[in-house]
N, C-alpha and C. Protein backbone atom coordinates (compact mmCIF):
# COMPACT_ATOMS: atom_id res chain seq x y z
N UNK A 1 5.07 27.07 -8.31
CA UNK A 1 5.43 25.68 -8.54
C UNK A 1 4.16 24.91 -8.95
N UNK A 2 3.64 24.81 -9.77
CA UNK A 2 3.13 23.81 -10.60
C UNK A 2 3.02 22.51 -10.17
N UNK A 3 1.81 21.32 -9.70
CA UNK A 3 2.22 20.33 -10.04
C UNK A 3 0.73 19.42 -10.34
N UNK A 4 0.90 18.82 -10.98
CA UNK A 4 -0.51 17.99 -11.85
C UNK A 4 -1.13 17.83 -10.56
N UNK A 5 -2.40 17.95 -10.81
CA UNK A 5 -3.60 17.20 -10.02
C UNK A 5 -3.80 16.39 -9.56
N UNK A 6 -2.59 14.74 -8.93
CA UNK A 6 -3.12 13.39 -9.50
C UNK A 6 -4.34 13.04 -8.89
N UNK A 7 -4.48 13.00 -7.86
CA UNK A 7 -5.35 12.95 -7.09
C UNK A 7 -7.36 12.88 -8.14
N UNK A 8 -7.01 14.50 -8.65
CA UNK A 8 -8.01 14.98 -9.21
C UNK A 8 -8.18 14.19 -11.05
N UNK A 9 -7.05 14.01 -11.67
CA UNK A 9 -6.84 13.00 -12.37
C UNK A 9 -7.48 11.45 -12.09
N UNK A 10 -7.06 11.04 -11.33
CA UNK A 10 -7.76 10.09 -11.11
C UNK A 10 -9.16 9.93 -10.69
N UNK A 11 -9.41 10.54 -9.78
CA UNK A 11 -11.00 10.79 -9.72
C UNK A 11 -11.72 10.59 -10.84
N UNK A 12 -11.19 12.18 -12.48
CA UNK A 12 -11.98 11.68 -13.22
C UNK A 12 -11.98 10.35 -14.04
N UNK A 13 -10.55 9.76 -14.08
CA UNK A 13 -10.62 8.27 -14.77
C UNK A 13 -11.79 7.99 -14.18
N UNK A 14 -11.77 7.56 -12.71
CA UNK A 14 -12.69 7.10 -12.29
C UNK A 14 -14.80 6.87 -12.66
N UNK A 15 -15.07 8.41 -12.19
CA UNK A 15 -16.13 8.79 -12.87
C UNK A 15 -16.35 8.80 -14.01
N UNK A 16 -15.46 8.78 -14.94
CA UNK A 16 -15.82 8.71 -16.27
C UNK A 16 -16.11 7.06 -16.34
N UNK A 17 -15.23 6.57 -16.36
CA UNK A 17 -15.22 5.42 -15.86
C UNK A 17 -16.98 4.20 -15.36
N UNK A 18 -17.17 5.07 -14.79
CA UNK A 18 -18.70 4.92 -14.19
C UNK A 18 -19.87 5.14 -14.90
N UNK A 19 -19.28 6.15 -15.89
CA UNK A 19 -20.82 6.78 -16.80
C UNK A 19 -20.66 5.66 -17.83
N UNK A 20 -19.36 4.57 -18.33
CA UNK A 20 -19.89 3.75 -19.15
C UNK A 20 -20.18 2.82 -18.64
N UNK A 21 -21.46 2.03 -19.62
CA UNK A 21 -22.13 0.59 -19.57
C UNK A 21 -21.22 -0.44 -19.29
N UNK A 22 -20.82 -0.83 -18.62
CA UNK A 22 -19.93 -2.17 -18.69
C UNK A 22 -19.23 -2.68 -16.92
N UNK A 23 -18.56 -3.63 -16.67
CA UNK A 23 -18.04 -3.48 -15.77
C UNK A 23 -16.74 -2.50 -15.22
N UNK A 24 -16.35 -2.69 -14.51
CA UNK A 24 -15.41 -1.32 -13.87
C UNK A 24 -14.58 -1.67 -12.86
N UNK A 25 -13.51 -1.56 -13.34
CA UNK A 25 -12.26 -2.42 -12.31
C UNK A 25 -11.01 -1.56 -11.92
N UNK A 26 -10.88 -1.12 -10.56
CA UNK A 26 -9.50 -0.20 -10.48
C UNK A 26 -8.72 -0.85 -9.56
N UNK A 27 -7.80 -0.91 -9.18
CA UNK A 27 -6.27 -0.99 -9.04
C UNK A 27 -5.20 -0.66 -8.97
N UNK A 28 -3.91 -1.78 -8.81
CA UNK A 28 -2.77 -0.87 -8.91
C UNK A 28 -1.84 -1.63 -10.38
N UNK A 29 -1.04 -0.27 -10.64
CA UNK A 29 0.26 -1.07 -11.78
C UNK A 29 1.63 -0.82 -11.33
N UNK A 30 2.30 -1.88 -11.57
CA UNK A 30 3.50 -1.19 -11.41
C UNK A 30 4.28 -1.28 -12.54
N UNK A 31 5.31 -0.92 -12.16
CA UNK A 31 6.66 -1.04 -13.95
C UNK A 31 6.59 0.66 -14.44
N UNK A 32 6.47 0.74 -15.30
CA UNK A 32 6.07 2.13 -15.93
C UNK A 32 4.72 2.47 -16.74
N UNK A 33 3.53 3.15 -15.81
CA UNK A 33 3.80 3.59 -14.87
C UNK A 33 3.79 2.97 -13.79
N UNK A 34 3.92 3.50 -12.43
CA UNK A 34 3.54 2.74 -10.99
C UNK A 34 2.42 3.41 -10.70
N UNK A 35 1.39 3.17 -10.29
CA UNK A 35 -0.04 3.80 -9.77
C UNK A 35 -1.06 3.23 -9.75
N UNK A 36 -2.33 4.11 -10.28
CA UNK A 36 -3.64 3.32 -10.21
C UNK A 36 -3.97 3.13 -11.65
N UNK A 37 -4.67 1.96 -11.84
CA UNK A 37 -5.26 1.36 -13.00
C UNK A 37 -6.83 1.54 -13.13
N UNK A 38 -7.39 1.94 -14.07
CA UNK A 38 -9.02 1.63 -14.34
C UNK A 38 -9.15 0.76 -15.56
N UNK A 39 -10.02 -0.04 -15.67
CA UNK A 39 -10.67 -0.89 -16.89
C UNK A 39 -11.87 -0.91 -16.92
N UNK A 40 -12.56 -0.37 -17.85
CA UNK A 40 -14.05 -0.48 -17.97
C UNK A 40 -14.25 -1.43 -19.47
N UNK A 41 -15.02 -2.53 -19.22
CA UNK A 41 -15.39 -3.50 -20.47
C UNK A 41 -16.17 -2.76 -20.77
N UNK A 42 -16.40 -2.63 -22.18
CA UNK A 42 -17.10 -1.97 -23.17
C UNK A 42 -18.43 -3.02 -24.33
N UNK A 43 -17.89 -4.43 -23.70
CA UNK A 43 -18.54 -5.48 -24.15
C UNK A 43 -17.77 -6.48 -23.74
N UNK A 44 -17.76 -7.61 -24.23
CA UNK A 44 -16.88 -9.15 -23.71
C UNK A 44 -15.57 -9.10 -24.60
N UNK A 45 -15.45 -8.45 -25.32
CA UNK A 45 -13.87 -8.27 -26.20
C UNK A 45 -13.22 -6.84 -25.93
N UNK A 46 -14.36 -6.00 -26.00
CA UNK A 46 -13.41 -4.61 -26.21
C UNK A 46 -13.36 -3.95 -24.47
N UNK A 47 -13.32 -3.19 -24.07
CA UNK A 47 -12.44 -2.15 -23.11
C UNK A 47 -11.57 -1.04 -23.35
N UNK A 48 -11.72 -0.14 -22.33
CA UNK A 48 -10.91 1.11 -21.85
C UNK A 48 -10.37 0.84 -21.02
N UNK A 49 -9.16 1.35 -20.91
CA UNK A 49 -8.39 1.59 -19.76
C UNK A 49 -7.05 2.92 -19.33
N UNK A 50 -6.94 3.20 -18.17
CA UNK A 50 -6.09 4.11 -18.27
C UNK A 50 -5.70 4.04 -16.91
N UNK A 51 -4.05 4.86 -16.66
CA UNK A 51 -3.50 4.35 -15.71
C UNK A 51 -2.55 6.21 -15.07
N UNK A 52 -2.37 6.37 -13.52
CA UNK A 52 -1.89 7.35 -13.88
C UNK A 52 -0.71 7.13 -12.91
N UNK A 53 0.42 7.81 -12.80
CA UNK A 53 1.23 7.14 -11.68
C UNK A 53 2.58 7.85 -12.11
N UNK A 54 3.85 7.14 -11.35
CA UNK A 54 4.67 8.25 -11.24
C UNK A 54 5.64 7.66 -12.00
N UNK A 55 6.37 8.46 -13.33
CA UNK A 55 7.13 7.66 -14.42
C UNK A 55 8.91 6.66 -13.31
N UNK A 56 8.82 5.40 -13.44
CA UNK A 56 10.34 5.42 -13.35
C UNK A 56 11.32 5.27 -13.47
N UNK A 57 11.35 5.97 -15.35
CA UNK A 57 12.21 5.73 -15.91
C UNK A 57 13.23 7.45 -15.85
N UNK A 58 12.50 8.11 -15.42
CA UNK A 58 12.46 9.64 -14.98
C UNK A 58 12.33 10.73 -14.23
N UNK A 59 13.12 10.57 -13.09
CA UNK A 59 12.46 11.23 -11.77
C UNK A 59 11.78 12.22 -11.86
N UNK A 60 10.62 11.99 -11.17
CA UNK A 60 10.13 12.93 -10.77
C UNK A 60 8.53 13.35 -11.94
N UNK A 61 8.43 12.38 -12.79
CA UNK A 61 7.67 12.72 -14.07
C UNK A 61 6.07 12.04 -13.59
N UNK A 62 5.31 12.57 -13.76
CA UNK A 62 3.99 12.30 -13.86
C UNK A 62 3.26 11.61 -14.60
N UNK A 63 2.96 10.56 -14.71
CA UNK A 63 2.61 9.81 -15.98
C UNK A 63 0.95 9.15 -16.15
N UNK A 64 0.42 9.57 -17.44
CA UNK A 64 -1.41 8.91 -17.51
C UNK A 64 -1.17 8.30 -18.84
N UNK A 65 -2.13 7.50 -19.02
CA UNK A 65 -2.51 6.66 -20.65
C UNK A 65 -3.58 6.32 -20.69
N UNK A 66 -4.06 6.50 -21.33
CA UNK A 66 -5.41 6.35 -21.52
C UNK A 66 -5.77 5.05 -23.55
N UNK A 67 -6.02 3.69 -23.24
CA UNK A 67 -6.31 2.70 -24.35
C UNK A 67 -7.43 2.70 -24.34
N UNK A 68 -8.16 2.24 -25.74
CA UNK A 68 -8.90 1.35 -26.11
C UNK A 68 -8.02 -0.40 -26.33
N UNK A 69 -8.88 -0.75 -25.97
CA UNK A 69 -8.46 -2.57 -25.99
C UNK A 69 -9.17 -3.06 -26.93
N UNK A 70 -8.65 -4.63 -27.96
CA UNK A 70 -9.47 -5.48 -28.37
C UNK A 70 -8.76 -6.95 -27.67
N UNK A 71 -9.64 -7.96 -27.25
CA UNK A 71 -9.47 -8.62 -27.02
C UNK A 71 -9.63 -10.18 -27.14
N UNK A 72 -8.48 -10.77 -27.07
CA UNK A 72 -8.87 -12.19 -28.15
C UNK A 72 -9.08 -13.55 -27.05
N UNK A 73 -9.52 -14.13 -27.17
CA UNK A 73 -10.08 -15.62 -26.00
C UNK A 73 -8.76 -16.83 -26.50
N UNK A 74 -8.11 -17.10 -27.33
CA UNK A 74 -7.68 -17.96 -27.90
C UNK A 74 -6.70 -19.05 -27.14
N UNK A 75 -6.50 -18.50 -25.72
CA UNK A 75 -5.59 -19.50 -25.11
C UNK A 75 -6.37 -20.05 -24.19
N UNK A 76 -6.20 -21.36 -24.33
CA UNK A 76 -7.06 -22.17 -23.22
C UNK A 76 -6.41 -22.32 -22.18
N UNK A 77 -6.88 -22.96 -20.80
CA UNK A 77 -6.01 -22.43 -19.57
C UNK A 77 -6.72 -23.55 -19.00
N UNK A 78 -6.05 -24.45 -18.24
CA UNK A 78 -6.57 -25.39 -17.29
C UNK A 78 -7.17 -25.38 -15.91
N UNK A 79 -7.56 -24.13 -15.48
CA UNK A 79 -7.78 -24.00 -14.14
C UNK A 79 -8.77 -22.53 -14.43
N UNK A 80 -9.89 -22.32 -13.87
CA UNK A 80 -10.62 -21.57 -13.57
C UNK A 80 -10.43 -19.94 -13.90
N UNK A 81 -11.29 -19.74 -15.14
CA UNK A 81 -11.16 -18.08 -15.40
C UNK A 81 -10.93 -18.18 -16.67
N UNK A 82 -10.18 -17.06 -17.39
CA UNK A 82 -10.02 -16.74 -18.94
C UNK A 82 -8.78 -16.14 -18.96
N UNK A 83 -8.16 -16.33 -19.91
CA UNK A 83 -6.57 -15.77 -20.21
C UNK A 83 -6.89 -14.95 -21.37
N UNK A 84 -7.49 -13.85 -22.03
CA UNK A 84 -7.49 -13.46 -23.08
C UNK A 84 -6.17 -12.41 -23.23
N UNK A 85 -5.50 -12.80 -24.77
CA UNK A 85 -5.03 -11.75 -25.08
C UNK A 85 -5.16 -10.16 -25.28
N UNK A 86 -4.82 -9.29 -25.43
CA UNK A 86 -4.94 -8.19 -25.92
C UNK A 86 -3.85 -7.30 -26.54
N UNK A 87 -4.46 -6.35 -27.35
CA UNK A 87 -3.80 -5.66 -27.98
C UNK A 87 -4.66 -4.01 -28.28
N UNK A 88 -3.84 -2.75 -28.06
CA UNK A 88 -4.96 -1.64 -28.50
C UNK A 88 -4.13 -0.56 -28.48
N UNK A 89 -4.87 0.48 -28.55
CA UNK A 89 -4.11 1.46 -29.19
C UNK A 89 -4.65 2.95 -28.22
N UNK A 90 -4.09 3.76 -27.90
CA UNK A 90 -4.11 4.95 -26.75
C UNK A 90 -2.95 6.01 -26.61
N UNK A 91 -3.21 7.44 -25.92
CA UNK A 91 -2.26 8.09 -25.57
C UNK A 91 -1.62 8.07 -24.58
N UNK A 92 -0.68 8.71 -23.91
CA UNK A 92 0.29 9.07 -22.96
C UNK A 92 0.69 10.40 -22.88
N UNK A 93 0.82 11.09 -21.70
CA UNK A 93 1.31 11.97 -21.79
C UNK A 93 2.16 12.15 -20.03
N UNK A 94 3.36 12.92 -20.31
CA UNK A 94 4.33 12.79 -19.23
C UNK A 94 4.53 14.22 -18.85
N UNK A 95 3.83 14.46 -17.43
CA UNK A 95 3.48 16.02 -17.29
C UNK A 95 5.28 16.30 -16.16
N UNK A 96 6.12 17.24 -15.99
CA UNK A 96 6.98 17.10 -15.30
C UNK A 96 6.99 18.78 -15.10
N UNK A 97 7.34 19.44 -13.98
CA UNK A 97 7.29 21.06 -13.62
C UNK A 97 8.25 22.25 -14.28
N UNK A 98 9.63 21.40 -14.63
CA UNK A 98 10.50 21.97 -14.35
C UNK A 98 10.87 21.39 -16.23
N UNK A 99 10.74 21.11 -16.78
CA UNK A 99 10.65 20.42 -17.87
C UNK A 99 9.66 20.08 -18.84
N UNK A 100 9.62 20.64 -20.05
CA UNK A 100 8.78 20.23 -21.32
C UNK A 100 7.81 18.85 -21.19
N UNK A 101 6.54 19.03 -20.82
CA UNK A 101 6.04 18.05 -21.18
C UNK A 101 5.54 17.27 -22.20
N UNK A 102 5.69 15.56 -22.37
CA UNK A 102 5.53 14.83 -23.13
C UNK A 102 4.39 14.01 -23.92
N UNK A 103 4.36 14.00 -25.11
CA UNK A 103 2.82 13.46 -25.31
C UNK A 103 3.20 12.56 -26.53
N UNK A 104 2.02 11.18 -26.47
CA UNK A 104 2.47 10.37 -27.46
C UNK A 104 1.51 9.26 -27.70
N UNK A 105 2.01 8.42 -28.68
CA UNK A 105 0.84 7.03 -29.00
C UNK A 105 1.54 6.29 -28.18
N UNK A 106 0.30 5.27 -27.41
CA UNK A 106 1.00 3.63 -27.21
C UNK A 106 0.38 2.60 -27.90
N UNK A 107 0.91 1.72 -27.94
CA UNK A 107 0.47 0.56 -28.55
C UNK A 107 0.14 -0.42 -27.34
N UNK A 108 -0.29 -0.58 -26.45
CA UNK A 108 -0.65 -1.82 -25.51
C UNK A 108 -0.40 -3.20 -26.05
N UNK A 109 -0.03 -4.38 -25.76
CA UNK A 109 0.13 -5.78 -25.89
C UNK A 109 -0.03 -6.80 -24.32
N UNK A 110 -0.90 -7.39 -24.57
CA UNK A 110 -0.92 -8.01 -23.22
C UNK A 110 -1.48 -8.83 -22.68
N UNK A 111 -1.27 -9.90 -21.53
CA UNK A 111 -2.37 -10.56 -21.26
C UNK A 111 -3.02 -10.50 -19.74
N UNK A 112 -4.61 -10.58 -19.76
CA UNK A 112 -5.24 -10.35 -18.62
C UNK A 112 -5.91 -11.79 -18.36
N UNK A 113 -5.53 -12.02 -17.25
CA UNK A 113 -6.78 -13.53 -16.42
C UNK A 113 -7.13 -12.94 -15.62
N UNK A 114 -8.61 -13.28 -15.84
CA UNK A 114 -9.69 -13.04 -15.45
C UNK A 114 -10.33 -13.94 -14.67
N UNK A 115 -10.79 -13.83 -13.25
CA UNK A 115 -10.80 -14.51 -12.19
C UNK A 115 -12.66 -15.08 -12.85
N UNK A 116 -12.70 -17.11 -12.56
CA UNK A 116 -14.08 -17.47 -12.92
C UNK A 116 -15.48 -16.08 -12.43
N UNK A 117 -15.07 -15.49 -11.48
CA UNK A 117 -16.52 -14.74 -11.02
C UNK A 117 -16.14 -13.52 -11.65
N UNK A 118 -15.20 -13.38 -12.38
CA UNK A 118 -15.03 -12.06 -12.84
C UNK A 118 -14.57 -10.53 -12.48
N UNK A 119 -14.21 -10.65 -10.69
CA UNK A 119 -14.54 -10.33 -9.75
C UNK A 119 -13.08 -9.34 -9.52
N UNK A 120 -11.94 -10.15 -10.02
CA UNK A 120 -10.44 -9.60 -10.07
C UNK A 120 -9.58 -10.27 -11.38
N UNK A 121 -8.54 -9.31 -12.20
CA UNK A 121 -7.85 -9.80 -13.34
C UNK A 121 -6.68 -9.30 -12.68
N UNK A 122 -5.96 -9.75 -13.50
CA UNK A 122 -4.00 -9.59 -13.14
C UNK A 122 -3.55 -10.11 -14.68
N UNK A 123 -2.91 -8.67 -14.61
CA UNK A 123 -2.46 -8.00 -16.56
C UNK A 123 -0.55 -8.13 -16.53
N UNK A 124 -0.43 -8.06 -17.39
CA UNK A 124 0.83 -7.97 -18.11
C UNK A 124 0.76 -7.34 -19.25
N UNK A 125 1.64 -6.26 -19.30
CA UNK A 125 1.75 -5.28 -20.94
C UNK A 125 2.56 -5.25 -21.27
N UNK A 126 3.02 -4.65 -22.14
CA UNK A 126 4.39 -4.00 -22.72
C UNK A 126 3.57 -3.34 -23.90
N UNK A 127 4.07 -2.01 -24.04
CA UNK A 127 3.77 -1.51 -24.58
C UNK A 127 4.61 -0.10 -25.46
N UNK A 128 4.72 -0.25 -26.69
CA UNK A 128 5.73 0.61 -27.51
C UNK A 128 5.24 1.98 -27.21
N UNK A 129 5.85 3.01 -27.46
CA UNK A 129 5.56 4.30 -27.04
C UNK A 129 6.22 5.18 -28.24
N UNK A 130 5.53 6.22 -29.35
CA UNK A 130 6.40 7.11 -29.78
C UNK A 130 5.58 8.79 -29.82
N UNK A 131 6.54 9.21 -28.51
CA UNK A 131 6.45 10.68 -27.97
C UNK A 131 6.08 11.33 -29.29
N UNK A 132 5.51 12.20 -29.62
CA UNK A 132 5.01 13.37 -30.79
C UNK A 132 5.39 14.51 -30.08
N UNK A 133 4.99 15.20 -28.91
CA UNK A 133 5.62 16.57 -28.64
C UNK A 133 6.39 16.33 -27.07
N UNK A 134 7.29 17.31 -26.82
CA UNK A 134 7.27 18.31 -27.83
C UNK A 134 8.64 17.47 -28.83
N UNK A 135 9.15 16.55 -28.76
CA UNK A 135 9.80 16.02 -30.37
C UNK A 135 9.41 14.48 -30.69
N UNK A 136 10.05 13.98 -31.66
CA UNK A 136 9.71 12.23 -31.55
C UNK A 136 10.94 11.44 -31.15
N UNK A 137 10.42 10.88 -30.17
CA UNK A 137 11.05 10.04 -29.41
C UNK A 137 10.69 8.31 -29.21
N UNK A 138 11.12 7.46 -29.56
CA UNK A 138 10.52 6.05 -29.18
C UNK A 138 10.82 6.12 -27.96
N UNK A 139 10.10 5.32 -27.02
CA UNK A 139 10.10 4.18 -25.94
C UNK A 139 9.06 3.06 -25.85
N UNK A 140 9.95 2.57 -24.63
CA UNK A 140 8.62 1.69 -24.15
C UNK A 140 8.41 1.42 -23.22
N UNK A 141 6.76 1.42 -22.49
CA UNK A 141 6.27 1.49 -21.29
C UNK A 141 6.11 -0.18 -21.23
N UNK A 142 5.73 -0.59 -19.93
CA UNK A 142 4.83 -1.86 -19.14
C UNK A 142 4.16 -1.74 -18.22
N UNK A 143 4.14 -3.07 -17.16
CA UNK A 143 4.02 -2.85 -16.31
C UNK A 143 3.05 -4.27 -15.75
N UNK A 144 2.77 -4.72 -14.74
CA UNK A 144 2.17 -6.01 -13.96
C UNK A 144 1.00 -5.23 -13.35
N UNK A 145 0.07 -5.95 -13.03
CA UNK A 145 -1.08 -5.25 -11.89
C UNK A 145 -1.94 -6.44 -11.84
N UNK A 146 -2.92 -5.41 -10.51
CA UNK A 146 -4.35 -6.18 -10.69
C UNK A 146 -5.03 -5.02 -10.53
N UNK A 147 -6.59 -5.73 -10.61
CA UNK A 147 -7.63 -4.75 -10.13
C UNK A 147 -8.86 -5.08 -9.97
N UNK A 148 -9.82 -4.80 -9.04
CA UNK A 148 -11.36 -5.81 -8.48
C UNK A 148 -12.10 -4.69 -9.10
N UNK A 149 -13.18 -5.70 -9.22
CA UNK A 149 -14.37 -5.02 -10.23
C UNK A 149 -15.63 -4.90 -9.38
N UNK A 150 -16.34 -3.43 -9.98
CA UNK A 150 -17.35 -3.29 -9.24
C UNK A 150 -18.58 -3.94 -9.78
């Protein structure tokens, strides 16, 4: 019986995570997937992120994604912090034991506020999904979170 690593999955988000220059923020998401979140800024616009957790649109399915982000400042906000948009582009893949696993592009869309000290954000996505193996399939993922930065 077979079953993904998550544990060990996440770890390396993590560490990888660490070897880049930037800040570094983990967490939780929920929606699809439900789990843990990483974001590492890559500068003041761009970022990585990736998320791994348990699909639930599908019992029992294993789910990671891994984006690049770009990110836009353009909404002003009356109260303390930054609302930037985003938008980026990343894989997915849906590991399950007993069943063909899934692999595919997402498209991320979303917005993150970003606490004045920088310290914690809380995201909103939606994000289009089209599976490549093993056939093509559209969906679409989301999901709400936060996550504190080291």
């Amino acid at each position: 019986m077979w079953k993904p690593p998550v544990f060990a999955v996440v770890a390396t988000l993590a560490l990888t995570a660490c070897a880049f220059a930037g800040d570094v923020g983990l967490g939780l998401i929920a929606g699809e997937p439900t789990g843990v979140s990483v974001k590492v800024w890559s500068g003041s616009r761009t970022a990585f992120d990736g998320a791994v957790g348990w699909s639930l649109d599908e019992s029992g399915w294993i789910y990671a994604h891994a984006d690049y982000l770009w990110h836009r400042y353009d909404i002003e906000i009356d109260f303390p912090g930054a609302l930037p948009f985003y938008v980026g582009v990343g894989g997915r893949v849906l590991f399950r034991e007993s069943e063909r696993s899934r692999v595919g592009i997402r498209v991320p869309i979303g917005l993150d506020y970003l606490t004045a000290d920088r310290r914690f954000d809380f995201f909103l996505e939606i994000a289009p999904v089209v599976d490549l193996v093993p056939e093509t399939e559209f969906s679409v993922s989301g999901g709400i979170g936060a996550r504190f930065y080291f």
